[in-house]
Structures are given as C-alpha cells and as structure tokens.
C-alpha atoms as a PDB file:
ATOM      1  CA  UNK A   1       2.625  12.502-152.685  1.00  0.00           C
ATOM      2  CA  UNK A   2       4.094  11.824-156.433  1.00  0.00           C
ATOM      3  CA  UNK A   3       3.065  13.195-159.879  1.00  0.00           C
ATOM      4  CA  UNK A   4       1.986  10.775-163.007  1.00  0.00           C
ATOM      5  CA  UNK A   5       1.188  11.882-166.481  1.00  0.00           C
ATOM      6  CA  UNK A   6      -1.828  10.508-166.980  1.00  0.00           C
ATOM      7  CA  UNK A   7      -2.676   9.566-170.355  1.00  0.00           C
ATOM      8  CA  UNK A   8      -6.366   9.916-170.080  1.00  0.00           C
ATOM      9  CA  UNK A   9      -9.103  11.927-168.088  1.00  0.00           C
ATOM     10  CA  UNK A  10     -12.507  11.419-168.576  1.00  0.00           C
ATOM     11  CA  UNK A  11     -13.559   7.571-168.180  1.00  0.00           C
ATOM     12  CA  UNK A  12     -16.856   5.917-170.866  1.00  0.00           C
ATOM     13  CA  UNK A  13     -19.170   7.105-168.087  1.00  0.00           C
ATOM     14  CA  UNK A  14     -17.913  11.037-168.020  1.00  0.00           C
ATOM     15  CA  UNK A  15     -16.082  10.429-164.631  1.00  0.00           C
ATOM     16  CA  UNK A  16     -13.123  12.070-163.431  1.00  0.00           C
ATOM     17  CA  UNK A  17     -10.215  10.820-160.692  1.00  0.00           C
ATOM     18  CA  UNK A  18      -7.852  13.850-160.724  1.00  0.00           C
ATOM     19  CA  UNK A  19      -6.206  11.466-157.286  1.00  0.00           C
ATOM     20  CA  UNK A  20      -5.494   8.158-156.451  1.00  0.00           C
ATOM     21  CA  UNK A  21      -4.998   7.628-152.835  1.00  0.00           C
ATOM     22  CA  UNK A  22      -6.404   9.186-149.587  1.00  0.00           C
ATOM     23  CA  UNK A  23      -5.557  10.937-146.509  1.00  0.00           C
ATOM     24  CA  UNK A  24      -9.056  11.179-144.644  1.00  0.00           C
ATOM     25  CA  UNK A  25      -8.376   8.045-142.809  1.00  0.00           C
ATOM     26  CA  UNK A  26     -11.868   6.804-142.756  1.00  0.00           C
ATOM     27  CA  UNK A  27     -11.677   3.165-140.944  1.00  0.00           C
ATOM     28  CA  UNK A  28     -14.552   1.570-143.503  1.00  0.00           C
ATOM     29  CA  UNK A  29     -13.001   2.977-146.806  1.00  0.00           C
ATOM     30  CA  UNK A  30     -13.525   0.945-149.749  1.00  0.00           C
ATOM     31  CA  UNK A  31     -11.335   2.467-151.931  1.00  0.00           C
ATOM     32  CA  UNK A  32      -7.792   0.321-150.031  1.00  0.00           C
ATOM     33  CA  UNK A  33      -9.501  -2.996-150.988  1.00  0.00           C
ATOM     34  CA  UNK A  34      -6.630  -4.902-153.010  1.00  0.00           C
ATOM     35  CA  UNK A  35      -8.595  -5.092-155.783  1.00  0.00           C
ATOM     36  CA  UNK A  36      -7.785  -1.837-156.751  1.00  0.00           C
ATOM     37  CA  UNK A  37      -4.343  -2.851-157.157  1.00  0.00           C
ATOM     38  CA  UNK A  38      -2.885   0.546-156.002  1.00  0.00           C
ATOM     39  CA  UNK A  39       1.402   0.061-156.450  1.00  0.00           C
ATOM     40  CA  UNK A  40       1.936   2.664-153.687  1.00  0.00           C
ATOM     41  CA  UNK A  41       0.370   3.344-149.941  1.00  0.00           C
ATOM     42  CA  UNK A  42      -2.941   4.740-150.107  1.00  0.00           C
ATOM     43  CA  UNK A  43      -1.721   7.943-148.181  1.00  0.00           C
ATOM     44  CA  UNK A  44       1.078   8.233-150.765  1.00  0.00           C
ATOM     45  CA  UNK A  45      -1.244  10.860-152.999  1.00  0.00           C
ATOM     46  CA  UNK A  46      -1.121  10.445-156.686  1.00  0.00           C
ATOM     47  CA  UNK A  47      -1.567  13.377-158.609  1.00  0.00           C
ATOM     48  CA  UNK A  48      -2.721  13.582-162.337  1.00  0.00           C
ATOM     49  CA  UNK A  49      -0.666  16.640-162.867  1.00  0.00           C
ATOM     50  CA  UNK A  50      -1.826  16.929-166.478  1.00  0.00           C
ATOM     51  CA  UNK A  51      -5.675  16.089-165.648  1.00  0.00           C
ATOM     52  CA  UNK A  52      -6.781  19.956-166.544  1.00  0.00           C
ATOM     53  CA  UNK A  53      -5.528  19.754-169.717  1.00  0.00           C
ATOM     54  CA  UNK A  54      -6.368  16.853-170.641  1.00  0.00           C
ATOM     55  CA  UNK A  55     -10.116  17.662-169.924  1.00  0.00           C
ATOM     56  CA  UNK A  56      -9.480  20.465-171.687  1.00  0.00           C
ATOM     57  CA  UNK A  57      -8.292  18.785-174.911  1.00  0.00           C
ATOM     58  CA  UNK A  58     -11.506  15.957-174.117  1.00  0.00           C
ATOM     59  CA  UNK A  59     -14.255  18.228-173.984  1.00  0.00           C
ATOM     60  CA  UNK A  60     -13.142  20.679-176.636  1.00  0.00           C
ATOM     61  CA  UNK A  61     -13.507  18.102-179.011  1.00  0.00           C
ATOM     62  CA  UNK A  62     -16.344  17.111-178.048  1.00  0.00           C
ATOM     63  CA  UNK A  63     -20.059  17.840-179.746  1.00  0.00           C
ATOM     64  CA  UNK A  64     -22.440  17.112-176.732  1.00  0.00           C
ATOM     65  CA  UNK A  65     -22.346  18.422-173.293  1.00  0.00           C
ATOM     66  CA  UNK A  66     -22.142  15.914-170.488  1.00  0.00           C
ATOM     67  CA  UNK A  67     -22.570  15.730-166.798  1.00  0.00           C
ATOM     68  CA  UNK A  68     -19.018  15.358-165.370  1.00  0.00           C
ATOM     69  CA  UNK A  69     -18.795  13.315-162.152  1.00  0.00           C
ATOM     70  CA  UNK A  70     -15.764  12.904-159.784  1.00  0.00           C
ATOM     71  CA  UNK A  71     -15.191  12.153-156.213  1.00  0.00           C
ATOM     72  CA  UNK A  72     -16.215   8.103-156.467  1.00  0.00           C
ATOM     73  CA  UNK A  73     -13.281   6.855-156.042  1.00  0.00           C
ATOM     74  CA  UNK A  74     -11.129   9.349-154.148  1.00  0.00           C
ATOM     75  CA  UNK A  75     -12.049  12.769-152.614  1.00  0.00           C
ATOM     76  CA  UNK A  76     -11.051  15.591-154.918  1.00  0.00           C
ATOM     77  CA  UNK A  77     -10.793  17.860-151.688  1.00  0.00           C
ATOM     78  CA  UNK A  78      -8.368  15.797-149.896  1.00  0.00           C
ATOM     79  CA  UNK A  79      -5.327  17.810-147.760  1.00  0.00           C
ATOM     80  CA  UNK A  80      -3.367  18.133-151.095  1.00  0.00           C
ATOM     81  CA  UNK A  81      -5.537  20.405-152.678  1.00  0.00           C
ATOM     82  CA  UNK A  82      -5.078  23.160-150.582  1.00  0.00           C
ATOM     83  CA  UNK A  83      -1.995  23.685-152.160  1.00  0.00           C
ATOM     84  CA  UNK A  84      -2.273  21.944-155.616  1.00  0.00           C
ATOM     85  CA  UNK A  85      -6.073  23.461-157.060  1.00  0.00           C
ATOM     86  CA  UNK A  86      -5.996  20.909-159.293  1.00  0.00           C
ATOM     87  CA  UNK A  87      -9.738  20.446-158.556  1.00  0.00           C
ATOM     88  CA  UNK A  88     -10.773  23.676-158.915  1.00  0.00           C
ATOM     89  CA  UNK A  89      -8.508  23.845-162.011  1.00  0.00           C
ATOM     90  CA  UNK A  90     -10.329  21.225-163.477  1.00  0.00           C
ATOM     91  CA  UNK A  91     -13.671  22.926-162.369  1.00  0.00           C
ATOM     92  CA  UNK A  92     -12.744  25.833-164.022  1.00  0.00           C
ATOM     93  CA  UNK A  93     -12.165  24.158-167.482  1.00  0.00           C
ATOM     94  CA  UNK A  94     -15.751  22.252-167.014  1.00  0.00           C
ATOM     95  CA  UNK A  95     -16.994  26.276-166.657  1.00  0.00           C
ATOM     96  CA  UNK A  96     -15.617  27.209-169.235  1.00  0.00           C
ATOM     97  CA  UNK A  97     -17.167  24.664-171.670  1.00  0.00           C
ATOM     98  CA  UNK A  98     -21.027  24.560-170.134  1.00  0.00           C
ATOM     99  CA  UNK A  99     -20.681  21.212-169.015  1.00  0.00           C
ATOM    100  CA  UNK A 100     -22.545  20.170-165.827  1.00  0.00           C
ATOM    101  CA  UNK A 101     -21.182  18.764-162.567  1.00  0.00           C
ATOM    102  CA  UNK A 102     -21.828  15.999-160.538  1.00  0.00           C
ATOM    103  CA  UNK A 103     -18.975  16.164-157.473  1.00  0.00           C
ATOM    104  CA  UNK A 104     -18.945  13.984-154.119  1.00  0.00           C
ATOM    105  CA  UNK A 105     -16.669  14.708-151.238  1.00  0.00           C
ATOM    106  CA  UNK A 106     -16.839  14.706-147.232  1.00  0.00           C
ATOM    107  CA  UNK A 107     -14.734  17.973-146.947  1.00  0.00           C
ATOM    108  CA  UNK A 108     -15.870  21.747-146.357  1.00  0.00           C
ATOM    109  CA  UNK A 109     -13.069  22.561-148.422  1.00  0.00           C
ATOM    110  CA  UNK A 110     -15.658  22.805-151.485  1.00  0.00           C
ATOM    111  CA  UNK A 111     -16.479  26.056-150.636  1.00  0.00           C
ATOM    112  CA  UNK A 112     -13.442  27.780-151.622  1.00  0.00           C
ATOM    113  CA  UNK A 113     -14.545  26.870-155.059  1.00  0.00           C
ATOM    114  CA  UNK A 114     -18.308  28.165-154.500  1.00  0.00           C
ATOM    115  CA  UNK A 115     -17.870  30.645-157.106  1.00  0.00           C
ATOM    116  CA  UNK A 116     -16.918  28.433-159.728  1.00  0.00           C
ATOM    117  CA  UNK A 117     -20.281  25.636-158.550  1.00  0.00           C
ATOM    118  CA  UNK A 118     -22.387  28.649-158.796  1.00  0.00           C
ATOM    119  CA  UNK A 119     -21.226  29.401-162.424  1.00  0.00           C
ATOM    120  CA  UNK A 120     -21.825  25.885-163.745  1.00  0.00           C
ATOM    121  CA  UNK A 121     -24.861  25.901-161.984  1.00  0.00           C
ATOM    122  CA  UNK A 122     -25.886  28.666-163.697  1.00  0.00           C
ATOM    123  CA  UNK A 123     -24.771  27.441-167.350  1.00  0.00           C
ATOM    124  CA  UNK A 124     -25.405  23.976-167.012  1.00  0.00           C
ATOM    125  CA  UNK A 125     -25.993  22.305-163.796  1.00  0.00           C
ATOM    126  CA  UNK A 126     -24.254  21.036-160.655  1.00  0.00           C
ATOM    127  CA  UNK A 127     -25.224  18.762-157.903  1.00  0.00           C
ATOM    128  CA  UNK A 128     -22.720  18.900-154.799  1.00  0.00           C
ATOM    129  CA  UNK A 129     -22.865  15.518-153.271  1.00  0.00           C
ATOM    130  CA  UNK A 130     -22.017  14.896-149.308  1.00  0.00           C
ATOM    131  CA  UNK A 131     -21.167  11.508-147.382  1.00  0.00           C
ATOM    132  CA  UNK A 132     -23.088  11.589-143.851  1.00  0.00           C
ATOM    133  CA  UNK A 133     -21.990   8.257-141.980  1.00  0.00           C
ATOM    134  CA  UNK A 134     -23.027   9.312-138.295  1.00  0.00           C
ATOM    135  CA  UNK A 135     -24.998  12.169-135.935  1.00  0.00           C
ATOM    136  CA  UNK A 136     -22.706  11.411-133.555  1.00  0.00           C
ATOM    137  CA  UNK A 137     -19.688  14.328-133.321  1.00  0.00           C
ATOM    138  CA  UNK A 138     -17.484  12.844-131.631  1.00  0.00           C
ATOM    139  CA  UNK A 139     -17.950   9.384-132.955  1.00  0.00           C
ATOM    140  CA  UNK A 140     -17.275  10.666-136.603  1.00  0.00           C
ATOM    141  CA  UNK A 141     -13.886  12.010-135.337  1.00  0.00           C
ATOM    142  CA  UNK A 142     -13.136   8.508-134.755  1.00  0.00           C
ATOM    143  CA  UNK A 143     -14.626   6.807-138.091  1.00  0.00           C
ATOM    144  CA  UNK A 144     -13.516   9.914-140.457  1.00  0.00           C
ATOM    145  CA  UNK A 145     -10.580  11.218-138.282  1.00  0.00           C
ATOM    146  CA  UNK A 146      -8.563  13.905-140.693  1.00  0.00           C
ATOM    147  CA  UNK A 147     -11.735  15.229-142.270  1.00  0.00           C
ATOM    148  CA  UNK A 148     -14.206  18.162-141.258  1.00  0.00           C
ATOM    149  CA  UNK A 149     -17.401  16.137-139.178  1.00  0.00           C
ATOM    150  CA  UNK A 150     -20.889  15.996-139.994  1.00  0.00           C
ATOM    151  CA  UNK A 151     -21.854  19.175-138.553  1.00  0.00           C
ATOM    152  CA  UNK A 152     -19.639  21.238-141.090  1.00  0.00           C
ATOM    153  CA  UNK A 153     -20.485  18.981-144.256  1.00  0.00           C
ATOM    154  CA  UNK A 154     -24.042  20.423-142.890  1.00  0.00           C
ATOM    155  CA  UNK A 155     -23.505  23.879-142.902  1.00  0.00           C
ATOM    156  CA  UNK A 156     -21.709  22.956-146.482  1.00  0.00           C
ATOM    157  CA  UNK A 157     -25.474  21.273-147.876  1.00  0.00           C
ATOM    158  CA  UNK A 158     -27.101  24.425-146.079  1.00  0.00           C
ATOM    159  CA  UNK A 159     -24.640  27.176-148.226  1.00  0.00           C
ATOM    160  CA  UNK A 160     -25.080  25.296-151.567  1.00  0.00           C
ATOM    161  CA  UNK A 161     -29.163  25.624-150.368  1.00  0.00           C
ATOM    162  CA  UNK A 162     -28.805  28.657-150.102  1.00  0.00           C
ATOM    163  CA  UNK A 163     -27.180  29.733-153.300  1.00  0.00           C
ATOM    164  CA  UNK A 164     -29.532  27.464-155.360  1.00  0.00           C
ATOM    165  CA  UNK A 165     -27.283  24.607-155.909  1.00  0.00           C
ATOM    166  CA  UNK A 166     -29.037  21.286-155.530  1.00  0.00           C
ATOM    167  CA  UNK A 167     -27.585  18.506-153.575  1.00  0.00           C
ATOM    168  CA  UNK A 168     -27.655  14.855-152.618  1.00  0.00           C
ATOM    169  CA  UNK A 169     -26.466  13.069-148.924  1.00  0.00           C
ATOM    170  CA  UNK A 170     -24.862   9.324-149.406  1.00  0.00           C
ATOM    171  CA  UNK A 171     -25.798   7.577-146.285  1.00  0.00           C
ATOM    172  CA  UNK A 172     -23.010   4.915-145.768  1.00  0.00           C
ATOM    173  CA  UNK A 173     -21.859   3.292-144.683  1.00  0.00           C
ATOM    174  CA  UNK A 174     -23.723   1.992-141.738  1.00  0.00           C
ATOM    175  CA  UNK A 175     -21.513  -0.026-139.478  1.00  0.00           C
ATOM    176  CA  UNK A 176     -23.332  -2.715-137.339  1.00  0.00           C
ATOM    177  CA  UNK A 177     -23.054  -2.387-133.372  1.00  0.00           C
ATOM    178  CA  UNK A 178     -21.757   1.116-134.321  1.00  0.00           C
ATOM    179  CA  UNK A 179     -23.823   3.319-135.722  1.00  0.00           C
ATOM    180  CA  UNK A 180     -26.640   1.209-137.031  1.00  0.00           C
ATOM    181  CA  UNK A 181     -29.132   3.258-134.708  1.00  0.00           C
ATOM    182  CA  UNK A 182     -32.582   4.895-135.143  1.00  0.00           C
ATOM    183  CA  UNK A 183     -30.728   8.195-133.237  1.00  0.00           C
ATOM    184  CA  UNK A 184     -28.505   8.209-135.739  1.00  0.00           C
ATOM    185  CA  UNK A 185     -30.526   7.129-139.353  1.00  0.00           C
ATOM    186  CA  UNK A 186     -32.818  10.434-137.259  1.00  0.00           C
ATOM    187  CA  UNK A 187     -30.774  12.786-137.017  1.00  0.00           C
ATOM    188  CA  UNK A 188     -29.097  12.557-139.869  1.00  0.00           C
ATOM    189  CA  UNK A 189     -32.215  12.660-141.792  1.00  0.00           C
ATOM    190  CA  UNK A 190     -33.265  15.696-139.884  1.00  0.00           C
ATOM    191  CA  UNK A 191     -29.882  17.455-140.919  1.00  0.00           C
ATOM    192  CA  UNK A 192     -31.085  16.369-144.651  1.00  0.00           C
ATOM    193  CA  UNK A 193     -34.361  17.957-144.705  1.00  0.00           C
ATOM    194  CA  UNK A 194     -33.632  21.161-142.749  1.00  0.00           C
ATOM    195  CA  UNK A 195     -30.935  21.073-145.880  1.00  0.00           C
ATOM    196  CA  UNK A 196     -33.428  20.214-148.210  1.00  0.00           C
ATOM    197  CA  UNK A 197     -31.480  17.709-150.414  1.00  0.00           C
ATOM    198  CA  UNK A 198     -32.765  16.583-153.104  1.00  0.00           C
ATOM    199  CA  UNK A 199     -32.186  12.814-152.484  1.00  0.00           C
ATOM    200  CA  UNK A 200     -30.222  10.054-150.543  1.00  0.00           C
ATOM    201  CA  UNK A 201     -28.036   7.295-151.705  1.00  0.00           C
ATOM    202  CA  UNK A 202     -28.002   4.352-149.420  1.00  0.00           C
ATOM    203  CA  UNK A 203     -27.118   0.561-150.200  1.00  0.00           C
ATOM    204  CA  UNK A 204     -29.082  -1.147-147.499  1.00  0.00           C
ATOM    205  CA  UNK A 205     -27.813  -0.727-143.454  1.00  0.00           C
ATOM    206  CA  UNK A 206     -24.685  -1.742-143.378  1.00  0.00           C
ATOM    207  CA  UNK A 207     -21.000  -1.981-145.399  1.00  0.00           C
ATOM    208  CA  UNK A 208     -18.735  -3.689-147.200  1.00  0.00           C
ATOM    209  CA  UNK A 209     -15.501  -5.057-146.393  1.00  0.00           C
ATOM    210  CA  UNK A 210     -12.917  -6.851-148.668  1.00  0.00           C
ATOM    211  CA  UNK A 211      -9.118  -7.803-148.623  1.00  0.00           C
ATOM    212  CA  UNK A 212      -7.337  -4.369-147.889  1.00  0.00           C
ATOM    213  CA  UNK A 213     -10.157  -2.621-146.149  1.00  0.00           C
ATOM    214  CA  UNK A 214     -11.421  -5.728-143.831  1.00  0.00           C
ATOM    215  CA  UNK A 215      -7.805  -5.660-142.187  1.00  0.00           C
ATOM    216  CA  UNK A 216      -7.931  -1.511-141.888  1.00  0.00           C
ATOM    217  CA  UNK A 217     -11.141  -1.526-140.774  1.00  0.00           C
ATOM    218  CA  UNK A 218     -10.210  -4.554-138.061  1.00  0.00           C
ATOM    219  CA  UNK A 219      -7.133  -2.558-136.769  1.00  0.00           C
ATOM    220  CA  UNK A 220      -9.293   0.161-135.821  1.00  0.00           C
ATOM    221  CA  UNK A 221     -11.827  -1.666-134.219  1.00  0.00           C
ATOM    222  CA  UNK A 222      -9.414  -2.744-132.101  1.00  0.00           C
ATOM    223  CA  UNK A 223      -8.100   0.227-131.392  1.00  0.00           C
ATOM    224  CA  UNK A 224     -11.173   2.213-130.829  1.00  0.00           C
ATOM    225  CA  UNK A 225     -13.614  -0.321-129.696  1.00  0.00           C
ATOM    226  CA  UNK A 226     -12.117  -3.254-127.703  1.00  0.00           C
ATOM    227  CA  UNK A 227     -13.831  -6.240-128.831  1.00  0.00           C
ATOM    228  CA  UNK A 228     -15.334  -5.380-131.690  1.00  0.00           C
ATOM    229  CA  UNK A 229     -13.118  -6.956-134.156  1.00  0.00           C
ATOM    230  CA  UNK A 230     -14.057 -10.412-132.833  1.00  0.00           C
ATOM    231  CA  UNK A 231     -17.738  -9.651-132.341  1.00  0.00           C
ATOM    232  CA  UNK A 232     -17.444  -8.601-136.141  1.00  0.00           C
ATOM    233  CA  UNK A 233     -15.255 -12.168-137.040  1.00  0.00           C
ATOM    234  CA  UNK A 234     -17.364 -14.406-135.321  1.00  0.00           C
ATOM    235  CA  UNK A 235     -20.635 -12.542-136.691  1.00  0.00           C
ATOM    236  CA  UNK A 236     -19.392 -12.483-140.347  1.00  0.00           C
ATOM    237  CA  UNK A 237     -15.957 -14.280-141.187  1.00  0.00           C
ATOM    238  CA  UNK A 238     -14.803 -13.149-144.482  1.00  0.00           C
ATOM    239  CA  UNK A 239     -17.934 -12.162-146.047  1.00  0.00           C
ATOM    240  CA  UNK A 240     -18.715  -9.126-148.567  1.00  0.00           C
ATOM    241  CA  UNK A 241     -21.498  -8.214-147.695  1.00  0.00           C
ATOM    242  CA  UNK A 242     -21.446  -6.848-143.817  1.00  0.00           C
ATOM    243  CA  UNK A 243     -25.294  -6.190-143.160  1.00  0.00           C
ATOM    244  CA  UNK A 244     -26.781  -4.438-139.704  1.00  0.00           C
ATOM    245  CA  UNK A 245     -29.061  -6.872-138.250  1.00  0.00           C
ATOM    246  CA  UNK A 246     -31.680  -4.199-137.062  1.00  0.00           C
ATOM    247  CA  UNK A 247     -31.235  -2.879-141.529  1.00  0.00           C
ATOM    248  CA  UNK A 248     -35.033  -3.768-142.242  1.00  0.00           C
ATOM    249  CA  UNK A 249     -36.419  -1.362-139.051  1.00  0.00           C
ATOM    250  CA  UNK A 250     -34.057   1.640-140.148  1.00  0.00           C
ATOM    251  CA  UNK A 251     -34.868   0.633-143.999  1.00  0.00           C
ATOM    252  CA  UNK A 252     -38.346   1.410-142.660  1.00  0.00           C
ATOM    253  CA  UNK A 253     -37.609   4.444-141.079  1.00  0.00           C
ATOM    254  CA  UNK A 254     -35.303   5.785-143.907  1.00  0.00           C
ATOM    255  CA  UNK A 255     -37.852   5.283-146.439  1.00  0.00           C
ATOM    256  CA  UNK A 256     -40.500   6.403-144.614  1.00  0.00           C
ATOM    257  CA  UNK A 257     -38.960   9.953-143.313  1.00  0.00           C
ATOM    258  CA  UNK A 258     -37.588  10.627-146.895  1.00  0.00           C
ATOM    259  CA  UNK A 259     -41.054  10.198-148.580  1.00  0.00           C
ATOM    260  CA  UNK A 260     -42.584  12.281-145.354  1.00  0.00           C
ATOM    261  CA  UNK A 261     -40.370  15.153-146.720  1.00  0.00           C
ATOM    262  CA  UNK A 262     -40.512  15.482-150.233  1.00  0.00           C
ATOM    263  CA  UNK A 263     -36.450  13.571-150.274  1.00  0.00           C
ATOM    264  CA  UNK A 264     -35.569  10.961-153.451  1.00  0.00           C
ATOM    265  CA  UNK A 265     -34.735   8.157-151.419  1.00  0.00           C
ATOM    266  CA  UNK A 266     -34.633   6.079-154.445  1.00  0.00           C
ATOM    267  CA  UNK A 267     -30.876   5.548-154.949  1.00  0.00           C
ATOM    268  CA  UNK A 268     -32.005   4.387-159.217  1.00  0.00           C
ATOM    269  CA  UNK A 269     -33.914   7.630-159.430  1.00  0.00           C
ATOM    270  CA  UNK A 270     -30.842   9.659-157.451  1.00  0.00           C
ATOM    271  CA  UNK A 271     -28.533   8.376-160.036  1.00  0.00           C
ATOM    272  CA  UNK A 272     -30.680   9.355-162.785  1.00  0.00           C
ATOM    273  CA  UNK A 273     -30.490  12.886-161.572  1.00  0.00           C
ATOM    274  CA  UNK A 274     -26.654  12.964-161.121  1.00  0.00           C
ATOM    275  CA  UNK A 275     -26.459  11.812-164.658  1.00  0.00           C
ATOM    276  CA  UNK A 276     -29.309  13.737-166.728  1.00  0.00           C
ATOM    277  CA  UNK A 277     -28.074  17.359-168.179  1.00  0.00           C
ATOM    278  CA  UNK A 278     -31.615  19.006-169.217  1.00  0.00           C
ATOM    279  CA  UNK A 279     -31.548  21.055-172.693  1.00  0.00           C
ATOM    280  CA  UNK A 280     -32.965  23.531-170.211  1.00  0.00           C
ATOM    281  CA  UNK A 281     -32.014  23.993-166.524  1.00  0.00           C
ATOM    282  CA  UNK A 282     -33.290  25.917-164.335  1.00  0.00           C
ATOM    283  CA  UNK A 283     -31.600  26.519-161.221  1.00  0.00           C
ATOM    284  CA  UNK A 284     -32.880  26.181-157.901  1.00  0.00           C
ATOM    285  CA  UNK A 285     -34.779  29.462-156.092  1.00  0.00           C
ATOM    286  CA  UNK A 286     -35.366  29.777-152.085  1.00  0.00           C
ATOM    287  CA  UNK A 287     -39.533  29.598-153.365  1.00  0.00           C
ATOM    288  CA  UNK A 288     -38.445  26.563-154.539  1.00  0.00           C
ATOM    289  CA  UNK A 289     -36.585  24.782-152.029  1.00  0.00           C
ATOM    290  CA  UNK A 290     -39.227  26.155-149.684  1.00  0.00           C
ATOM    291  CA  UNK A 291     -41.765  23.464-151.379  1.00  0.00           C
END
C-alpha cells in the first residue's frame, strides 16, 4: 500500500476511485488489463489520501446535486479500508451535502457504513450495487478467493431490503465451461428476487479477457482447473470478447425469470436508474418491496 495526492476526485461523469489496485484476487478481473497502465502491482493499494477533501471542496462549489458513483473500477471496501475509512469518509461528506449514491462492491464490509447509506437514502438517494458471479460456494472461493462469497453479499442485498435501500446485482462475469450453467444463472436469480433488487446488469454470457488479465486469468486456470487454459486457447486465441457457447439459452432464461418477477433486466434502463437523482425521492417501504 502507498499514499498519492491526488489532484482531482470526481471524474465528468460524477464517479469516484478513492483506490487504485486490488486485493480480492478475483481470477477474471478486468481492472489488471495493461491498458490501464497501472506503474505499481495491482495488490500494491493506492490510496487517494486527500480524496475526502477534495470531494468536499468539489461538491461545495457546486449548484446541482448529483448521483455520485464509485466502485467501477476498484472496490472501495477492499482489506485496506478496515483500517483507513476513507470510504466511509468520503460517504460521510456526500451526507453531508444531499447528494445521492450509486456504490458497487463484492464485500459485506458495506455494512459497517449502513448508517451513513440509510442517511443519504433518506436525503437523496442510494442504490447499493452487488457483483454475483456464481451459486456455487465453494466455487466462488476459488474465482473471488479473499472476498466474502455469494451467500453473504446475499444477506448484504437482503439488509439494505430491509432498511429500504434499493439495490441492483451485476451478473458477470460468466466464465464458459465454468459457470455458464442454468443451476447457476437459477439460483442466482432466485437469491435476486427473494432480495428483491431492483435490476440486473449483465453483458451477454460470458467475459472479457485482455493483455494483463488473459495471463492472470490463464495461471489460475491452470491451477484450479487442469486443462482449462488450453481448452480456453484453442477455443478463443487472443480474442476480446470470450462468449459462453450455451449464452443465447441462459440469455433466454435470464430475461425471462427477471420479467417473471417484476426485476429491470435491461442493463440501458439499470443505468438510467443509477444515474437519475429525482427532485423528489421517496424511499423504499416493506409495502413496497412486497409488490
């Protein structure tokens, strides 16, 4: 971990990286591609040690309240934070001026800042997004190994529920001969509508893999799944675009369970919604979520 002075905060589109770097370990993770052109090793945290006041100094000159969105790029509830709250202390300046919140991350360690997602959500509005990748328990302890697993990103969707805060699942990715399974598009769909999300953001069945991340990703094939590397090489070579062959059946089924449910599987529509701040919100009731 090392400490920059960052020189600015808030990017054209209201979004926030408070990190640069990761240490969830996920074996798909786009963010080591090369075209990011990070100058140290992705597990080598940066920290924006000025970011709160920075956004601080942004938004107070600022006319117009925004939705604020961070977690894109990097998790904002990595290990560091624990120690360093320089989410929460970013959270708390976003309180403080009424903005609204928009904030993605795979870890239950969002809901040591529950009181502060209520408050927005009360004076503006937040949406707590979650990554689901698999059902499986055991095999997300392989594909997301130093994060908490599906289950417990669950009961994290079923709190926010609960206290009225909306949310929103990203389904990806979905790896081919991995998880690319009805069982698995299921059951994580079932987890979403006992949750009742609001919506799920998916990019087709499958992933994406580019110089950085195609030669993580390989190395842990090969680790965890003998064979799999070359079954992958001689299936797709270098390619982008890394699409499950079975993707129009569990489009089908994705689709078709969402609209079943009441669930924005639109991913245009989703983004709309993690983007709009009302004049007016109102915040989500139990009567409502009950449909």
């Amino acid at each position: 971990m090392h400490y920059v002075e960052a020189k600015g905060i808030l990017s054209a589109s209201n979004g926030v990286n408070l990190y640069r770097g990761c240490t969830h370990g996920c074996i798909y993770c786009d963010s080591r591609s090369r075209c990011y052109q990070f100058s140290h090793e992705f597990e080598d945290i940066e920290v924006k040690r000025n970011a709160a006041e920075l956004l601080e100094k942004t938004l107070r000159s600022r006319r117009k309240k925004c939705m604020i969105g961070t977690g894109a790029m990097c998790d904002p509830y990595m290990h560091c934070e624990e120690q360093l709250q320089l989410t929460r202390k970013c959270l708390e300046v976003i309180d403080r001026y009424e903005c609204g919140l928009a904030i993605q991350t795979k870890s239950d360690r969002i809901l040591r800042d529950l009181d502060i997602l209520k408050s927005i959500n009360k004076k503006a509005k937040c949406v707590v997004q979650m990554t689901l990748t698999t059902y499986d328990e055991e095999l997300c302890r392989i594909l997301e190994p130093n994060v908490c697993t599906t289950r417990d990103r669950v009961k994290v969707l079923q709190i926010c529920r609960d206290n009225g805060i909306p949310t929103v699942v990203w389904l990806s990715p979905i790896l081919p001969f991995i998880n690319d399974t009805r069982e698995n598009i299921e059951g994580i769909l079932d987890y979403c509508i006992e949750a009742k999300v609001y919506g799920v953001i998916h990019f087709g069945m499958g992933l994406t893999l580019r110089e950085g991340s195609r030669e993580y990703f390989y190395a842990a094939l090969d680790r965890h799944f003998p064979g799999m590397k070359e079954k992958y090489s001689e299936r797709f070579g270098y390619a982008y675009e890394i699409p499950s062959d079975r993707s129009r059946e569990l489009t089908a089924l994705f689709c078709r369970k969402c609209k079943e449910n009441g669930i924005v599987c639109d991913t245009e529509q989703c983004f709309q919604y993690l983007h709009e701040l009302p004049e007016k919100y109102e915040q989500l009731s139990l009567e409502t979520m009950m449909f």
